[in-house]
Structure formats: structure tokens, C-alpha cells
Protein backbone atom coordinates (compact mmCIF):
# COMPACT_ATOMS: atom_id res chain seq x y z
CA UNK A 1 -0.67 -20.31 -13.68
CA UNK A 2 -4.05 -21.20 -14.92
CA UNK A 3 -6.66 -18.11 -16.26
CA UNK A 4 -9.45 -17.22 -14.37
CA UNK A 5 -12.44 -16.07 -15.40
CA UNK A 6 -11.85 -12.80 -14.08
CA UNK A 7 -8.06 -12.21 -15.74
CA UNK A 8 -9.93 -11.05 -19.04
CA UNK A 9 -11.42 -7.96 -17.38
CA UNK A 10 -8.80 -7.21 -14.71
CA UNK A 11 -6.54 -7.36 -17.73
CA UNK A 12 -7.63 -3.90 -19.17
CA UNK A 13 -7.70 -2.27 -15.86
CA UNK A 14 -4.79 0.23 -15.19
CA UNK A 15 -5.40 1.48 -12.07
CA UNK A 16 -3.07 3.11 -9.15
CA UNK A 17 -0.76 1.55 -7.11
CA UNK A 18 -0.04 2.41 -3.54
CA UNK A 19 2.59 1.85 -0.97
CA UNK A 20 1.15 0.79 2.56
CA UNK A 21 3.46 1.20 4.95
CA UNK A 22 2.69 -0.21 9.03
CA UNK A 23 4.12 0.09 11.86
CA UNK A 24 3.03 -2.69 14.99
CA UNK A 25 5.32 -4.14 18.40
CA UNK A 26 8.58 -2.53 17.61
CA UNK A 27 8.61 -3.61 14.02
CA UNK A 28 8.00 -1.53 10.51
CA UNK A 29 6.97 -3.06 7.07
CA UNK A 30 5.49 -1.83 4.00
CA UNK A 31 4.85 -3.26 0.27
CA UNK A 32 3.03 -1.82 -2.83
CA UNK A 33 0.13 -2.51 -3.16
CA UNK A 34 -2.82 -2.49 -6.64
CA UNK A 35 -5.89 -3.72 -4.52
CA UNK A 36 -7.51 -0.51 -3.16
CA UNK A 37 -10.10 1.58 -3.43
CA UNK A 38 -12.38 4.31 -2.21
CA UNK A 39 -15.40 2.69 -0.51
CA UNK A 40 -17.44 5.39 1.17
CA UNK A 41 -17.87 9.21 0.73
CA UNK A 42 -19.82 9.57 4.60
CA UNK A 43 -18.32 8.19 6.78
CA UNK A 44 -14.92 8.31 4.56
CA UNK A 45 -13.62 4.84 4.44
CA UNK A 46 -10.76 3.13 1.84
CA UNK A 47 -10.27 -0.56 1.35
CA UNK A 48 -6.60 -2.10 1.32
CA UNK A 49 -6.01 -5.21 0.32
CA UNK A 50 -3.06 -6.81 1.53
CA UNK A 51 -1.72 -10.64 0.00
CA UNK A 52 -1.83 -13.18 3.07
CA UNK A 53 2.07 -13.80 2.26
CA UNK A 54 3.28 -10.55 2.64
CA UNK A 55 5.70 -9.44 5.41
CA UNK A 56 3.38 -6.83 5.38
CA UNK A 57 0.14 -8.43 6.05
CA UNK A 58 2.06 -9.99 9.09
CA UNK A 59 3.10 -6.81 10.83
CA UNK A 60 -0.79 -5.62 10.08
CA UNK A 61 -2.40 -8.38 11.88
CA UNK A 62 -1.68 -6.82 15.18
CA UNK A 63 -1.54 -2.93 13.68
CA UNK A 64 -4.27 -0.39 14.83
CA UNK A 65 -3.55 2.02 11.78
CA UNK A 66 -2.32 1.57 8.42
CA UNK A 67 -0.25 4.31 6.01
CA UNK A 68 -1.81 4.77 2.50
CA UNK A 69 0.59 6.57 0.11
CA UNK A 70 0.41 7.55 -3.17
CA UNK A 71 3.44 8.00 -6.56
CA UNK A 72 4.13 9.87 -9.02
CA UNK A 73 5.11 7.91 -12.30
CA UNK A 74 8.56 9.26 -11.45
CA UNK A 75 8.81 7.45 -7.92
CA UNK A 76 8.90 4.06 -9.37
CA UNK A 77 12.51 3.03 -7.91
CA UNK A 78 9.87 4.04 -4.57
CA UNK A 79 8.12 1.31 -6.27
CA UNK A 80 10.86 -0.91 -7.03
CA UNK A 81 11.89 -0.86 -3.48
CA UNK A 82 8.18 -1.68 -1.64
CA UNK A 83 7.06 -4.05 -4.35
CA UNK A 84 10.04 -5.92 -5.30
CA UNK A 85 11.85 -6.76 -1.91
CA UNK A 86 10.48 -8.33 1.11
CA UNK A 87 10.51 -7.35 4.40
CA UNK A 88 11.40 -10.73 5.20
CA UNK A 89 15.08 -9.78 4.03
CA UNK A 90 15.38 -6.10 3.78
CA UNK A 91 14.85 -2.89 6.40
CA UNK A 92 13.21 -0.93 3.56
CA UNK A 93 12.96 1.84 5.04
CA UNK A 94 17.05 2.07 5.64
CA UNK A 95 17.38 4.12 2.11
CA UNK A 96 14.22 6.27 2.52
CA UNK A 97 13.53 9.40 3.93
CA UNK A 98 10.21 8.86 6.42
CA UNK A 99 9.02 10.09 9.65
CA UNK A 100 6.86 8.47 11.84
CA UNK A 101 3.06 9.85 11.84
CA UNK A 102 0.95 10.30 15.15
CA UNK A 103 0.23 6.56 15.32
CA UNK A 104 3.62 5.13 14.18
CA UNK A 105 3.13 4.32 11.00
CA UNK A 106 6.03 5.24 8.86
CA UNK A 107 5.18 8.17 6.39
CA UNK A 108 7.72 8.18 3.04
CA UNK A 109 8.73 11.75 2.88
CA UNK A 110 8.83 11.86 -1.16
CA UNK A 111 5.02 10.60 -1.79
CA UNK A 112 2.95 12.97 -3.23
CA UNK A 113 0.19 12.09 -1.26
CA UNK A 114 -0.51 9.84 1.81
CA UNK A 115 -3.37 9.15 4.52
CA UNK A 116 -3.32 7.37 7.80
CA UNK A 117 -5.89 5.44 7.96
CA UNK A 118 -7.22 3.27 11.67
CA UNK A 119 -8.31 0.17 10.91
CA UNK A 120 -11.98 -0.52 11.11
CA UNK A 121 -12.36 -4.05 10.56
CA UNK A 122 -10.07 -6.76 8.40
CA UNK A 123 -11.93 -8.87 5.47
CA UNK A 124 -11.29 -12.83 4.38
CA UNK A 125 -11.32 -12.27 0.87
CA UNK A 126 -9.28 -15.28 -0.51
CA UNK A 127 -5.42 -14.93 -0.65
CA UNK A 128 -5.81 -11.38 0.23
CA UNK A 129 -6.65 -9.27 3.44
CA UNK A 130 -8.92 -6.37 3.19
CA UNK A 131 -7.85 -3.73 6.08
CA UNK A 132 -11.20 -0.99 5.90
CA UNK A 133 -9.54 2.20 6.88
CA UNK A 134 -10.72 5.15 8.56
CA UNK A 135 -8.65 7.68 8.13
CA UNK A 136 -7.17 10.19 10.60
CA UNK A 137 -4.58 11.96 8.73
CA UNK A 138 -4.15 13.67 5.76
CA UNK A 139 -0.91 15.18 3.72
CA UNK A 140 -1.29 18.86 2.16
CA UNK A 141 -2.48 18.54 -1.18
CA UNK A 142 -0.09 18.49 -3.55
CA UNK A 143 0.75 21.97 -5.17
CA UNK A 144 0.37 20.45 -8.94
CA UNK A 145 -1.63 17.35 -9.85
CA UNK A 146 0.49 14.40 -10.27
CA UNK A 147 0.71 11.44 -12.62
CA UNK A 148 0.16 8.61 -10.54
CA UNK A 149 1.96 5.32 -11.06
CA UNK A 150 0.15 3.28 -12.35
CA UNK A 151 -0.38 -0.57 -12.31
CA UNK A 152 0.54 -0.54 -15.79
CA UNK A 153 3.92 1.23 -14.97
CA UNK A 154 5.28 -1.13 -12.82
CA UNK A 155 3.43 -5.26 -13.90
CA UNK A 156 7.16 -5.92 -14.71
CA UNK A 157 8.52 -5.40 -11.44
CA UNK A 158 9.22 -9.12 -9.81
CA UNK A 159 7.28 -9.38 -6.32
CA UNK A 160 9.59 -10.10 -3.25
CA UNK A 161 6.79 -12.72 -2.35
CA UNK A 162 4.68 -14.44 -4.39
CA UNK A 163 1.64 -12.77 -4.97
């Protein structure tokens, strides 16, 4: 794959990684995702970005709400499971303890932290998605501050689609 002239910069960024989990006409999907971001502080908004191949993006097209959660650096077999198998092939949610939140959206019972978010309005921005997110539910802070995976914790993992 060729360089870009952005690869130099994004390579010395390390930040979070989420798993975004959807729920949308009888069918569930979710994938991890490095491409997000708070956006706005009033109104609160976040910015997913979801890869145009994903299983995920597919079930999100016709979604009204999308799950945001996020992992502790010990979670990353969570990790393993959203970012290295597709939804294509595998119910991931068969070996995970989740419950479904007000909307639908599946909510993994061991993050440490997750939001609900309704989406606002969906973004072109190349071979990626952007889903703006309002959100409209919140998990209890977590009683201790936890280290969150990070990008850099789990590059190695091999994507069940091509990114």
C-alpha cells in the first residue's frame, strides 16, 4: 500500500479505540473502531467514523442510533472479537454479555464506559462514514479511571474486512 502524505503524522498518534455496536431491521452488528472524536461541548455531539466495507456501516445505513463504548487495556480479546471478525461471518455478540439499550442498540456489559448516541446526520468522507451522534444515554461513571485501549494496543490485530 502506497504512503500518504498524511501516514507520517497519523503515525505518532495513539489514540482510543472504540467498539460501536448498532442495532437496525431485526439485525445487530458492531466493529472497533479508531476514527472518533469529541466534536462539540454545547450541543454535545461525537463523530464516528465507520469504513464503507464494514458489516457495520451496512446495518448503520438504516440505524437511528448508534452505541459508543469504551476498553480498558485489559478488554482487548473485547477487541479481538469486534475488530478482527466480521459480521459478515460471525454473531458477535453470541459470546458476550450485552443488553439491549432504550433504542436497541446492543450495550456490551463489560465496557467501562459507553453512550448511545442518535444519529444526527452521516458524512462522505472518503472510504469512511462519519455518523454525528447526539447522545441520549449515558453509563455510570466508572468507579476508578481506566486505561483505555489504545490504538497502539491493538495495530496488530488483523481486520475482518479490509480497512
Amino acid at each position: 500500500m502506497a504512503r500518504t502524505r498524511l501516514d507520517a503524522f497519523a503515525e505518532v498518534l495513539d489514540g482510543p479505540v472504540y467498539v460501536v455496536t448498532v442495532a437496525s431491521a431485526g439485525e445487530r452488528s458492531g466493529c472497533l473502531v479508531g476514527f472518533a472524536s469529541q466534536c462539540s461541548i454545547r450541543p454535545p455531539r461525537f463523530m464516528v467514523w465507520l469504513s464503507t466495507l464494514n458489516h457495520t456501516f451496512r446495518v448503520a445505513r438504516g440505524a437511528s442510533h448508534l452505541a459508543v463504548h469504551v476498553l480498558d487495556q485489559d478488554q482487548r480479546p473485547l477487541a479481538e472479537l469486534f475488530g478482527g471478525e466480521t459480521g459478515d461471518a460471525v454473531d458477535k455478540f453470541a459470546g458476550v454479555d450485552w443488553r439491549p439499550s432504550a433504542d436497541g442498540s446492543p450495550l456490551l456489559a463489560d465496557a467501562c464506559g459507553w453512550f448511545v448516541g442518535r444519529i444526527e446526520s452521516r458524512i462522505d468522507g472518503g472510504d469512511h462514514v462519519g455518523f454525528l451522534l447526539s447522545p441520549t444515554e449515558v453509563s455510570e461513571p466508572a468507579p476508578t479511571a481506566p486505561t483505555l485501549l489504545r490504538y497502539g494496543d491493538v495495530r496488530d490485530i488483523a481486520p475482518g474486512h479490509p480497512a
